[in-house]
Structures are given as C-alpha cells and as structure tokens.
N, C-alpha and C. Protein backbone atom coordinates (compact mmCIF):
# COMPACT_ATOMS: atom_id res chain seq x y z
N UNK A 1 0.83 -1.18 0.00
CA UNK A 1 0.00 0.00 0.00
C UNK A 1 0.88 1.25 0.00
N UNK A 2 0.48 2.18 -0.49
CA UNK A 2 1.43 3.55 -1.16
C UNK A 2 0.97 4.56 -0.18
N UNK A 3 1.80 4.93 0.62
CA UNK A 3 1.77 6.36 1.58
C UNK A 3 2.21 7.43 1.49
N UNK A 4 1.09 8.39 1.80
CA UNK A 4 1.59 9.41 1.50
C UNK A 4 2.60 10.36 1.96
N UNK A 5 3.48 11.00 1.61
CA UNK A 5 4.68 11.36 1.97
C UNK A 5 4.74 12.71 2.32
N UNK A 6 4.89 13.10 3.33
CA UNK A 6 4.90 14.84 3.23
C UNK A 6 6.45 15.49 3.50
N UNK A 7 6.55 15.16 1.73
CA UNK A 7 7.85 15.38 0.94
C UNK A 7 8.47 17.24 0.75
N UNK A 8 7.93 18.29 1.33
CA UNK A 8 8.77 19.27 0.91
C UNK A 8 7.85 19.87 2.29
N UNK A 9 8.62 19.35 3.74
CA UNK A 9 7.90 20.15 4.82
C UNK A 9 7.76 21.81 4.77
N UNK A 10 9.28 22.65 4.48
CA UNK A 10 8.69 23.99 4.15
C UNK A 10 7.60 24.69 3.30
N UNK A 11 7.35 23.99 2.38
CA UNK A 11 6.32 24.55 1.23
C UNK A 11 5.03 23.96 2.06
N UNK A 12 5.05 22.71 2.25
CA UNK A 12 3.71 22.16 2.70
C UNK A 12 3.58 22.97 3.99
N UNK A 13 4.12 23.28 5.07
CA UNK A 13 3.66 24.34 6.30
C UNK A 13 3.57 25.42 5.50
N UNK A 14 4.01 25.96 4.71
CA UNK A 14 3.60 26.93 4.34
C UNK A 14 2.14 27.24 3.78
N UNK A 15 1.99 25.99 2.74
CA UNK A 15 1.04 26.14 1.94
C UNK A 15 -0.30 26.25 3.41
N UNK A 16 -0.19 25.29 4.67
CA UNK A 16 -1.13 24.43 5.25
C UNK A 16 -1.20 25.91 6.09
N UNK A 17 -0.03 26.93 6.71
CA UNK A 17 -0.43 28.47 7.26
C UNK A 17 -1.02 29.25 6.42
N UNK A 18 -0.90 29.16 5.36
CA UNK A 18 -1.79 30.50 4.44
C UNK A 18 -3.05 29.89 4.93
N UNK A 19 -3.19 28.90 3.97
CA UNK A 19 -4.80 28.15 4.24
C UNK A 19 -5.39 28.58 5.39
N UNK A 20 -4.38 28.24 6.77
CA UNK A 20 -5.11 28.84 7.85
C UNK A 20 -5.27 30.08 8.03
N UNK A 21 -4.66 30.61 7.41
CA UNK A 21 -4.51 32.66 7.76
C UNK A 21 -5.60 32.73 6.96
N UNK A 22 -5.98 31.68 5.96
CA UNK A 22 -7.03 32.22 4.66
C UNK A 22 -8.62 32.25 5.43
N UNK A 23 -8.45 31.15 5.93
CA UNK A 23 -9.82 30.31 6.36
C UNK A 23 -10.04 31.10 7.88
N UNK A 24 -9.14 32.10 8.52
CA UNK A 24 -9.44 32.51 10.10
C UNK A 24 -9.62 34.11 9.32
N UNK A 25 -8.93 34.00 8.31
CA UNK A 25 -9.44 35.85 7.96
C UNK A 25 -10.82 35.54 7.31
N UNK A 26 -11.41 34.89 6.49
CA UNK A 26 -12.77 34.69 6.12
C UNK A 26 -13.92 34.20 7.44
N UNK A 27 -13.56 33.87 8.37
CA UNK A 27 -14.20 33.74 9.45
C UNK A 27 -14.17 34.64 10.71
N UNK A 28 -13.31 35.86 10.17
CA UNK A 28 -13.64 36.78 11.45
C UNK A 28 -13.41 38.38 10.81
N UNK A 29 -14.29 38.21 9.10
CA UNK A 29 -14.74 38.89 8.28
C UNK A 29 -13.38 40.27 7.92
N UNK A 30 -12.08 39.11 7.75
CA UNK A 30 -10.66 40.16 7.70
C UNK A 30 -10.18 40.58 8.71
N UNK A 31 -10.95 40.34 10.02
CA UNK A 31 -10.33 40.80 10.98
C UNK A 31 -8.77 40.72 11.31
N UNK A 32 -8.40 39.20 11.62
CA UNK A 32 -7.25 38.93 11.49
C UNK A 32 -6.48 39.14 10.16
N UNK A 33 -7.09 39.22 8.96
CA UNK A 33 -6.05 39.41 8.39
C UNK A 33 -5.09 40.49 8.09
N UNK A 34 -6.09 41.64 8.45
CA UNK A 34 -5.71 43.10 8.92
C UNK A 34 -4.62 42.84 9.93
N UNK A 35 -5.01 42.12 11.21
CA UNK A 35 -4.36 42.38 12.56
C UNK A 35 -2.38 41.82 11.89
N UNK A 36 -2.84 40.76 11.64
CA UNK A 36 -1.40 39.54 11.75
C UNK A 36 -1.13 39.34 10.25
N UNK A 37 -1.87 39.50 8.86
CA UNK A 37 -1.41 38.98 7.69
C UNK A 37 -1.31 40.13 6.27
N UNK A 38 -1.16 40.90 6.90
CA UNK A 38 -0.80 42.17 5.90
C UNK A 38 -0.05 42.94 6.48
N UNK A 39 0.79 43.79 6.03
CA UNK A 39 1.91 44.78 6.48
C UNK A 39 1.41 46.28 6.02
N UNK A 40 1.66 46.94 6.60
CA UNK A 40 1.51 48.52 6.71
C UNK A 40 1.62 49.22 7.33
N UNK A 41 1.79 50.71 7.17
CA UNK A 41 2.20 51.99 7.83
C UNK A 41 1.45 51.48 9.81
N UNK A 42 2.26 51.09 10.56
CA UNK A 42 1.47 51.50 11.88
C UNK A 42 2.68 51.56 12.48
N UNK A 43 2.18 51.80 14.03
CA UNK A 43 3.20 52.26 14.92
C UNK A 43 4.49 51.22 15.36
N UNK A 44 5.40 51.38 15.32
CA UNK A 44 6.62 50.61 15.62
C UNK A 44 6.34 50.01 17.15
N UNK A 45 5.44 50.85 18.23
CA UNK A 45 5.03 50.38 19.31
C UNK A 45 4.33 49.30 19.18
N UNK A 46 3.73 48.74 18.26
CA UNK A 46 2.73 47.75 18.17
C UNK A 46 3.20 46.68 17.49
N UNK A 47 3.32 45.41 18.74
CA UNK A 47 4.10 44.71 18.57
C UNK A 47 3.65 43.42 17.31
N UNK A 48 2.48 43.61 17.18
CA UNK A 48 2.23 42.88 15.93
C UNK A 48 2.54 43.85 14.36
N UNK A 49 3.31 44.92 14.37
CA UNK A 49 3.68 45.25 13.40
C UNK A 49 4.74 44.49 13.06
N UNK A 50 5.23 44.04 14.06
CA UNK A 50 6.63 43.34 13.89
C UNK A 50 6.56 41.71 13.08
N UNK A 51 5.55 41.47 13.58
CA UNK A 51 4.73 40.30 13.04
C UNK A 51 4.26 40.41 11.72
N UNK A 52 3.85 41.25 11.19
CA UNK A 52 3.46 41.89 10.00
C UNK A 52 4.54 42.12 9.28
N UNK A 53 5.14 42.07 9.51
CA UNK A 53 6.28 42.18 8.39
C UNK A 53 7.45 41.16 7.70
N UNK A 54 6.80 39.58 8.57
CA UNK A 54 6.98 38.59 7.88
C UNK A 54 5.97 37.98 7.65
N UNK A 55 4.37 37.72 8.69
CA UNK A 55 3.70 37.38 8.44
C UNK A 55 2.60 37.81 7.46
N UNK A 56 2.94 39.09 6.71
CA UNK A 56 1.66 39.41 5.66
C UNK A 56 2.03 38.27 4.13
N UNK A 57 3.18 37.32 3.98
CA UNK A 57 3.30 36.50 3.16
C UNK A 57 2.16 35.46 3.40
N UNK A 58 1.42 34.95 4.35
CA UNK A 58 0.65 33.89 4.43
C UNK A 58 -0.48 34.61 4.36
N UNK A 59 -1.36 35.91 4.32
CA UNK A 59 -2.47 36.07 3.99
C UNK A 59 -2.62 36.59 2.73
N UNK A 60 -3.81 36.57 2.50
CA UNK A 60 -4.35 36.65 1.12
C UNK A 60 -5.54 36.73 1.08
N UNK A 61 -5.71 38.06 0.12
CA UNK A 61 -7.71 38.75 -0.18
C UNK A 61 -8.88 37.32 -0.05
N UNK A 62 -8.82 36.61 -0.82
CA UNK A 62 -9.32 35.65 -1.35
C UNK A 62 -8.63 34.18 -1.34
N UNK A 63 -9.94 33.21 -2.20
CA UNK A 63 -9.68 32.01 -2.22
C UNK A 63 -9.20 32.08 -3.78
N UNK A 64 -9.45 33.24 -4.73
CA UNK A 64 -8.73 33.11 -5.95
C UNK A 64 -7.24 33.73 -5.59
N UNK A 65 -6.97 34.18 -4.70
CA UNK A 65 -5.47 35.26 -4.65
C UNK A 65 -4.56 33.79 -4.46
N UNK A 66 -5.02 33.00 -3.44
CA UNK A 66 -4.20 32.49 -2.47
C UNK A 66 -4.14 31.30 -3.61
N UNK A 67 -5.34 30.52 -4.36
CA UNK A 67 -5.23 29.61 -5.47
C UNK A 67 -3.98 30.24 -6.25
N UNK A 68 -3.67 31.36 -7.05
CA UNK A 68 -2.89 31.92 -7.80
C UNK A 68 -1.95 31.82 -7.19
N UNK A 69 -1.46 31.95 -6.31
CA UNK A 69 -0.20 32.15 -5.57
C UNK A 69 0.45 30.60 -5.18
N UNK A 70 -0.27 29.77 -4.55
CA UNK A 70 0.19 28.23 -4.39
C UNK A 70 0.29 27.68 -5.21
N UNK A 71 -0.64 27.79 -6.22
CA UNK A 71 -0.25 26.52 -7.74
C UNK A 71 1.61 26.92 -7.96
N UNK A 72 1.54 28.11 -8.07
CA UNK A 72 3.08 27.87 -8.27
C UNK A 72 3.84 27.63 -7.72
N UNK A 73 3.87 28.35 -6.15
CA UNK A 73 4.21 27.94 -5.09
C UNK A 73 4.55 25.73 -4.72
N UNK A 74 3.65 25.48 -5.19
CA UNK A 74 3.59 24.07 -4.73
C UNK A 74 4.20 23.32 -6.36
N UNK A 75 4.14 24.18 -7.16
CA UNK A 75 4.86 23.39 -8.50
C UNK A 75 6.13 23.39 -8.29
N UNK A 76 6.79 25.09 -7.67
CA UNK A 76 8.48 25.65 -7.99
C UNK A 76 9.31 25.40 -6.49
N UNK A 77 8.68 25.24 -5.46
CA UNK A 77 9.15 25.09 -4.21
C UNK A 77 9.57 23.75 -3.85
N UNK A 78 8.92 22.32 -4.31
CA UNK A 78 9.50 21.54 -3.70
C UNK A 78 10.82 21.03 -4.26
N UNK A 79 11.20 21.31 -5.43
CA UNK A 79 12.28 21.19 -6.45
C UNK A 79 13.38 22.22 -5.97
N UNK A 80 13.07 22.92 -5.33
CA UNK A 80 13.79 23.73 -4.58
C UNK A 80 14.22 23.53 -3.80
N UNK A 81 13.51 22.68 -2.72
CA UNK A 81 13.48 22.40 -1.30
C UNK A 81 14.37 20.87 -1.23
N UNK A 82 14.15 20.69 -2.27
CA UNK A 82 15.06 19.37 -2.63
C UNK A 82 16.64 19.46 -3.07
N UNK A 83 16.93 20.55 -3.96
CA UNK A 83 18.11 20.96 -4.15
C UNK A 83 19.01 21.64 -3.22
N UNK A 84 18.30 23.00 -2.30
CA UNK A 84 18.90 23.54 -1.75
C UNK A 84 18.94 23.34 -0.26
N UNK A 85 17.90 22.26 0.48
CA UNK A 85 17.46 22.09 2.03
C UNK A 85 16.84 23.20 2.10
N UNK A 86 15.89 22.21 2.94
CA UNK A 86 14.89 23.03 3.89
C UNK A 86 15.36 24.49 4.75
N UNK A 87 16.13 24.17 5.71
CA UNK A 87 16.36 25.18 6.21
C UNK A 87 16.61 26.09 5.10
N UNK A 88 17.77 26.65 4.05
CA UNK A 88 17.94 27.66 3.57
C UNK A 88 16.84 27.77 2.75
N UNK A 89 15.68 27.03 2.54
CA UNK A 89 15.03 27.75 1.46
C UNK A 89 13.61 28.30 2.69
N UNK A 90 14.16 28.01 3.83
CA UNK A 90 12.94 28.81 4.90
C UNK A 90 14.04 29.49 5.19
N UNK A 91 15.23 29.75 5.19
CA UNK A 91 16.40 31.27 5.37
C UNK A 91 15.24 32.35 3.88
N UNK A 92 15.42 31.83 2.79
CA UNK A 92 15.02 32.67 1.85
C UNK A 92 13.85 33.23 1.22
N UNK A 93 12.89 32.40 2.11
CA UNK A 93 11.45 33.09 2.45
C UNK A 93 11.37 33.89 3.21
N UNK A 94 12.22 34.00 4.48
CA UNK A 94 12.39 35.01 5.96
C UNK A 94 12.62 36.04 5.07
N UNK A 95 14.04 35.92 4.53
CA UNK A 95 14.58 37.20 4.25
C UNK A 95 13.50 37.90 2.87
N UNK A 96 12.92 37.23 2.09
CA UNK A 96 12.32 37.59 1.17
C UNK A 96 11.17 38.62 1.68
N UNK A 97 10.34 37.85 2.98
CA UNK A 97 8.84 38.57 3.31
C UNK A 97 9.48 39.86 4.36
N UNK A 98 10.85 39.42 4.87
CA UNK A 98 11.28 40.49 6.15
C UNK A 98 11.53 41.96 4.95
N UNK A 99 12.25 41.47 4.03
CA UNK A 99 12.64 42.57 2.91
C UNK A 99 11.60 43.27 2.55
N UNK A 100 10.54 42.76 1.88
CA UNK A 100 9.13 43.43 1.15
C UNK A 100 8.64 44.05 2.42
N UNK A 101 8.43 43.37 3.19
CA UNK A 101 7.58 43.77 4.26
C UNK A 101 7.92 45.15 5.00
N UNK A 102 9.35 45.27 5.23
CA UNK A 102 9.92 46.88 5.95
C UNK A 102 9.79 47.83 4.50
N UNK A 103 10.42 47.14 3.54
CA UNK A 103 9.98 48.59 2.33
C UNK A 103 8.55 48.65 1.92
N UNK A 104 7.61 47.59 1.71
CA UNK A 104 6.34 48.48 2.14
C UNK A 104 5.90 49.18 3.19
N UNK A 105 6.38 49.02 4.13
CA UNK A 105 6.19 49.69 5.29
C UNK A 105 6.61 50.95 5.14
N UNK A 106 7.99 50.89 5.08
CA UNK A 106 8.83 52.42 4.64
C UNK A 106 7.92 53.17 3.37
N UNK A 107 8.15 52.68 1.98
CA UNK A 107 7.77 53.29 0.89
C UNK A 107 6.46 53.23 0.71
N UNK A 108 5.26 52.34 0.95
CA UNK A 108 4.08 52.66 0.77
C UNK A 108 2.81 53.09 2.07
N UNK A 109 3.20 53.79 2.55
CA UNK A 109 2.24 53.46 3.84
C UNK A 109 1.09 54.27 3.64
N UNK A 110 0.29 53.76 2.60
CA UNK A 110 -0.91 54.29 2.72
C UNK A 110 -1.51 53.22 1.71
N UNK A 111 -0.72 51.83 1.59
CA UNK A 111 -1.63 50.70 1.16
C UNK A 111 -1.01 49.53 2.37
N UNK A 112 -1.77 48.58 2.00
CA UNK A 112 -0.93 47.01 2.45
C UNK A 112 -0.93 46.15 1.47
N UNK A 113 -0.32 45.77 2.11
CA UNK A 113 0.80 44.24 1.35
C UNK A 113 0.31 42.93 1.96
N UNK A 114 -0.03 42.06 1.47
CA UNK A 114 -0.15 40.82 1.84
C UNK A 114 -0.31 39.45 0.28
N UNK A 115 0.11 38.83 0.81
CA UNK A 115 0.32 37.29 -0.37
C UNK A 115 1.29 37.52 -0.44
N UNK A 116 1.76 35.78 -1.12
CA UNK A 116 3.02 35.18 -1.34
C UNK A 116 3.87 35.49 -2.98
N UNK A 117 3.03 36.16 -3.54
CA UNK A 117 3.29 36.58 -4.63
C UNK A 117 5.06 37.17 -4.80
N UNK A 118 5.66 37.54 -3.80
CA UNK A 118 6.95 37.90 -3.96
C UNK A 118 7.55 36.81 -3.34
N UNK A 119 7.07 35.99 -2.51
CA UNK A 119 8.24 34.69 -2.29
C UNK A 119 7.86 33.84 -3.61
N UNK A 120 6.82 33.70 -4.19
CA UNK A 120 6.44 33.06 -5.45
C UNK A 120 7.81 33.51 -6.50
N UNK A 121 7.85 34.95 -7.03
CA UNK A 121 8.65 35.43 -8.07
C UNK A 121 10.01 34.92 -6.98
N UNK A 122 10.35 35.28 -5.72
CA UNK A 122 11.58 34.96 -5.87
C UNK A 122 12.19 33.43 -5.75
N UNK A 123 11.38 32.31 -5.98
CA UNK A 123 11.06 30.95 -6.23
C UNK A 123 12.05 31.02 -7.78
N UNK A 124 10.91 31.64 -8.68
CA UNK A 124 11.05 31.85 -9.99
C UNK A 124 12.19 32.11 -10.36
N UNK A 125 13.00 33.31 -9.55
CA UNK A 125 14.39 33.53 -10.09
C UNK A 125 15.24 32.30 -9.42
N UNK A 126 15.00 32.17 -8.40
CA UNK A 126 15.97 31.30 -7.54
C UNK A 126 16.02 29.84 -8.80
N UNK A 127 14.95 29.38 -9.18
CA UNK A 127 14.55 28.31 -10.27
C UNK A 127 15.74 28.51 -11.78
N UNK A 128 15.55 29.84 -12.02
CA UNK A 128 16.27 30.16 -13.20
C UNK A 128 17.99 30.19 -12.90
N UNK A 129 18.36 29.85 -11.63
CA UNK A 129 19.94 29.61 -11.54
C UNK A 129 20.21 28.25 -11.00
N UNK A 130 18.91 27.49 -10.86
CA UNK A 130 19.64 26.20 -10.45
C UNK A 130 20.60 25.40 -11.03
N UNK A 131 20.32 25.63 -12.37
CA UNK A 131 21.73 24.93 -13.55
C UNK A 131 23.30 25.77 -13.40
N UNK A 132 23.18 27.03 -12.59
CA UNK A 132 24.34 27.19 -12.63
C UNK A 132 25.36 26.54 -12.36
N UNK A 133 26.31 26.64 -12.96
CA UNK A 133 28.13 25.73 -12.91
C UNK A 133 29.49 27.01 -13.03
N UNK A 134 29.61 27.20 -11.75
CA UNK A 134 31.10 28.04 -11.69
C UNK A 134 30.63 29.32 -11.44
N UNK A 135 31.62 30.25 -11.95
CA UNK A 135 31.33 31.68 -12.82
C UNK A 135 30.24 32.13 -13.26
N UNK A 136 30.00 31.08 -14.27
CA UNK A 136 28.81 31.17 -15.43
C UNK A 136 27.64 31.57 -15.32
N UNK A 137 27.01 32.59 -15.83
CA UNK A 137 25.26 33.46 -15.34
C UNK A 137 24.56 32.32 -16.47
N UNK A 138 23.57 31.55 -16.05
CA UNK A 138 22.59 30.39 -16.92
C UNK A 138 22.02 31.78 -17.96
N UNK A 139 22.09 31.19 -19.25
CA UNK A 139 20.74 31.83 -20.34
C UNK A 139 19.26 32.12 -19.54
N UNK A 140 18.89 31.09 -19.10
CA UNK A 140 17.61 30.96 -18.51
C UNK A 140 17.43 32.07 -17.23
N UNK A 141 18.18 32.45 -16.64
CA UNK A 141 18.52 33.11 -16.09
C UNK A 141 18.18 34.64 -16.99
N UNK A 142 18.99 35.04 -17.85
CA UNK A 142 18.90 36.08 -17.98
C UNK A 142 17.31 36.53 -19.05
N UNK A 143 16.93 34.97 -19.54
CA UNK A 143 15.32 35.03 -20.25
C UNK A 143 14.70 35.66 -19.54
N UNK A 144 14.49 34.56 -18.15
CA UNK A 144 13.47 35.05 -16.99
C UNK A 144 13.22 36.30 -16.92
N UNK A 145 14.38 37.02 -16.32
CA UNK A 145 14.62 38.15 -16.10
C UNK A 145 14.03 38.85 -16.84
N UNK A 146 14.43 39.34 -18.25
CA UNK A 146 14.05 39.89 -19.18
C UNK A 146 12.57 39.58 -19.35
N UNK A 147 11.93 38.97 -19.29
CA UNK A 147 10.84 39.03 -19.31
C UNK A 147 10.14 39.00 -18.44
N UNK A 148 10.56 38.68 -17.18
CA UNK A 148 9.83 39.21 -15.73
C UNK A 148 9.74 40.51 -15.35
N UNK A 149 11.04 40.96 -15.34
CA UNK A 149 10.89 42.47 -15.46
C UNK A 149 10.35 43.27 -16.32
N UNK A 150 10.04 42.42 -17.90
CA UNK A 150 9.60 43.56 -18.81
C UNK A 150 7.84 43.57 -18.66
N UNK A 151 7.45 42.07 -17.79
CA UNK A 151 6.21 42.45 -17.70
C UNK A 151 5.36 42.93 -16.50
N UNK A 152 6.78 43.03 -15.55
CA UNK A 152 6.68 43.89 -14.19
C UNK A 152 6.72 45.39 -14.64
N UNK A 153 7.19 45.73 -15.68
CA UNK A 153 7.44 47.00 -15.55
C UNK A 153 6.33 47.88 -16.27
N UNK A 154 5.68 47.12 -17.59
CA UNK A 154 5.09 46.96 -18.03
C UNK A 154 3.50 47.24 -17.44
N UNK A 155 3.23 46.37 -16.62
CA UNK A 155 2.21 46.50 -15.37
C UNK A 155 2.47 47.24 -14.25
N UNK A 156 3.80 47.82 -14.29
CA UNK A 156 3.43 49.51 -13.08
C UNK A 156 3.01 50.21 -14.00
N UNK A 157 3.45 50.14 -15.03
CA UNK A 157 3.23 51.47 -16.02
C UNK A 157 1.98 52.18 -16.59
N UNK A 158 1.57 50.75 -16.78
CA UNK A 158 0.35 50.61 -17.82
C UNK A 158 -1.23 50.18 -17.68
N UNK A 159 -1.11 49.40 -16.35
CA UNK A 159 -1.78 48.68 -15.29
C UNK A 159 -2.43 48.74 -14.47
N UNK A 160 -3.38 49.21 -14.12
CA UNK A 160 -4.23 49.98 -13.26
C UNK A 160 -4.74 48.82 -12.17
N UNK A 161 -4.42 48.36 -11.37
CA UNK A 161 -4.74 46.96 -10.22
C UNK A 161 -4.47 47.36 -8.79
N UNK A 162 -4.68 46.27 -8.13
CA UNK A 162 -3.91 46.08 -6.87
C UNK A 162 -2.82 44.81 -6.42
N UNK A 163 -2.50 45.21 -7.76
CA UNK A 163 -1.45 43.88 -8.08
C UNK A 163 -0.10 44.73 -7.37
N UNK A 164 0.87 44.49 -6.25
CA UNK A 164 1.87 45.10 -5.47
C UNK A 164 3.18 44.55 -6.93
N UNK A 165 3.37 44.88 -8.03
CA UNK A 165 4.25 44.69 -8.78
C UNK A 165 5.69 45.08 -8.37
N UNK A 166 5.87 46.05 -7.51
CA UNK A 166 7.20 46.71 -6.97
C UNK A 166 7.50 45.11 -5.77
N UNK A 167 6.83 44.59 -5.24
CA UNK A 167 7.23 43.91 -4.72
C UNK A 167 7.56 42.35 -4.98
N UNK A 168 6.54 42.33 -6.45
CA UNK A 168 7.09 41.41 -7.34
C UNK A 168 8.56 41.19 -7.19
N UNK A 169 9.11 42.37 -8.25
CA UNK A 169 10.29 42.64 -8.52
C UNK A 169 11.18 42.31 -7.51
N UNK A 170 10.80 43.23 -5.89
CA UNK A 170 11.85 42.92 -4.58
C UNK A 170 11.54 41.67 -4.53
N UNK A 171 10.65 40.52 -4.82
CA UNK A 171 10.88 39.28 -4.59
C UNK A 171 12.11 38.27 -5.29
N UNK A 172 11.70 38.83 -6.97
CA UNK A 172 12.90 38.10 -7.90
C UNK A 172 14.19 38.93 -7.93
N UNK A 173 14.65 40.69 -7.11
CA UNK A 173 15.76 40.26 -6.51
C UNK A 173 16.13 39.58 -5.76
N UNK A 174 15.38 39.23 -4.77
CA UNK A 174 15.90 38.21 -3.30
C UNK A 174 16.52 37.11 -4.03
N UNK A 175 15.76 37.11 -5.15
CA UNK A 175 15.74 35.12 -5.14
C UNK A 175 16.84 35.37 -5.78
N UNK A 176 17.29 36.22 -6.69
CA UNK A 176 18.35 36.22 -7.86
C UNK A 176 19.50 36.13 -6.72
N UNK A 177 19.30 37.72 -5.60
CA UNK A 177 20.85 37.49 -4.84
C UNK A 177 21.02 36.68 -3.92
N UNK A 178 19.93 35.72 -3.24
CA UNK A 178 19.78 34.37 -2.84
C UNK A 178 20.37 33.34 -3.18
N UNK A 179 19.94 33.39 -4.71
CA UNK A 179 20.41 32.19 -5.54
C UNK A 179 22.11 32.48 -5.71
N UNK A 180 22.52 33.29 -6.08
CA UNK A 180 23.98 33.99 -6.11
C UNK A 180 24.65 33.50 -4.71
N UNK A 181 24.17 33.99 -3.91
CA UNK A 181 24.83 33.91 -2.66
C UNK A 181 25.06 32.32 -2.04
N UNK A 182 23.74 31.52 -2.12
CA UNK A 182 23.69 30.60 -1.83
C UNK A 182 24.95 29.50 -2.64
N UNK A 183 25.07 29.82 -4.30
CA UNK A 183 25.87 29.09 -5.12
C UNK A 183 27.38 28.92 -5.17
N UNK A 184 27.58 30.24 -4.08
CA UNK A 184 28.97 30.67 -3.91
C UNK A 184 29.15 29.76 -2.62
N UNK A 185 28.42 29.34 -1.96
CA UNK A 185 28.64 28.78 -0.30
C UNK A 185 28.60 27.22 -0.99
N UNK A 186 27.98 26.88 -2.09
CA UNK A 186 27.59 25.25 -2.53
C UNK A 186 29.42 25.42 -3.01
C-alpha cells in the first residue's frame, strides 16, 4: 500500500499556514487578516507590526489570490526544497517577506501588502539559476529576467490593479541574490 509522503515540509507548512490565515481571515470577516497577515504603515510600538512584516506572506484577499499564488508555489518550491534544504530555502522566504515587508512599510504606507506573490517570483528567479556551474550566469537566467521584469514593468506602467508589482520585482531580486549567494557557499 502507497503512503503518502509529506515530501517538501517547508512549502507544505507553508502552503497548510496561508490556508489557515485564509480560512481565520474569512471567518472573522478580515479581521485577522488586517491584525497579523498584511503589512503597513502602523506604529513601531505595536508589537504585531513586527509580526506583519513577515507574516503578511501567508495572507491573502481571497480564495482566488491564495489559489494563484500556491499553484506555483507548490509546482516551484518543492524542487527547490530538494536541491537547496529546507532550512535555507525557509532562510530565503524570511529574508524575502522580512525585505518586502519593511519597504512596504517604509515606501508605501498608505496601502498594504499581503500574499506570497513575492516569495512566489523569488522561487522563480531562484529556479532560473539552479543549472548554474562556476562563474557562469545560466541563459535561462537572464530570459526570466528579461521578461519578468519587462512584464513587471510593463504593469506599473500601464496597469491599473492592486497587483503590489514593486514587490514582485523585490521578490525576484531576493531570489536572484539568494540564488547567487547561496551558489557561492555550494
């Protein structure tokens, strides 16, 4: 008989805390997700700001935000989690949501931030250097790029949403100088 394996513990707690941040903010009508799963302008005295600024990666508007965000999440993460260990690829989610999270704080404080959408993109870049060997910057690498950024930039420009695209971007730097950093220590 075939058992099931719960093969990429960081992605799967991850995936299994949004869910819960998803399912306790729809049941106490956003309350919490305001309190603990979005980041924004508040007082440095308030100690769940502090919380907010890694934890606004696990909430999310909706059951379509948070769908959008895990399919990839659960396609690009465990291939990840397999190459690089667990621990550093929960080092590069910290630093990813701690990063977005103080510069929205700093640079936008008159919206919030919440979803995985920037640990998602920086998945994506981190993905586009796994073939690296030596020296060498991968092609795929510099595709991504080029076209992540051209349709990040593209959609500040042109784009009228509440799509946080600036933090897109701070996500697939993390992952790019993540992936860099990490390749130099392999």
């Amino acid at each position: 008989m075939k058992r099931i394996q719960y093969n990429s513990p960081v992605v799967l707690t991850f995936f299994i805390l949004s869910l819960f941040s998803l399912i306790l903010g729809m049941a106490t009508n956003g309350l919490t997700t305001s309190l603990c799963f979005s980041v924004y302008k508040a007082s440095l005295s308030d100690p769940l700001t502090y919380i907010r600024f890694v934890g606004h990666v696990l909430g999310h508007a909706d059951f379509d935000h948070f769908i959008s965000n895990m399919l990839l999440f659960l396609v690009i993460g465990p291939p990840l989690e397999e190459k690089y260990g667990s621990s550093t690829l929960l080092e590069g989610i910290l630093l990813t949501a701690l990063v977005s999270g103080i510069l929205q704080f700093i640079l936008f404080p008159g919206t919030a931030l919440l979803g995985a959408s920037g640990i998602v993109f920086m998945f994506i870049m981190l993905s586009s250097l796994s073939g690296r060997r030596g020296d060498k910057i991968p092609l795929t690498l510099i595709l991504v790029a080029a076209l992540y950024l051209g349709q990040e930039l593209f959609s500040m420009l042109f784009v009228t949403d509440s799509v946080a695209n600036f933090m897109h971007l701070v996500g697939g730097a993390c992952g790019t100088f993540f992936g860099f950093q990490k390749a130099k220590r392999h």
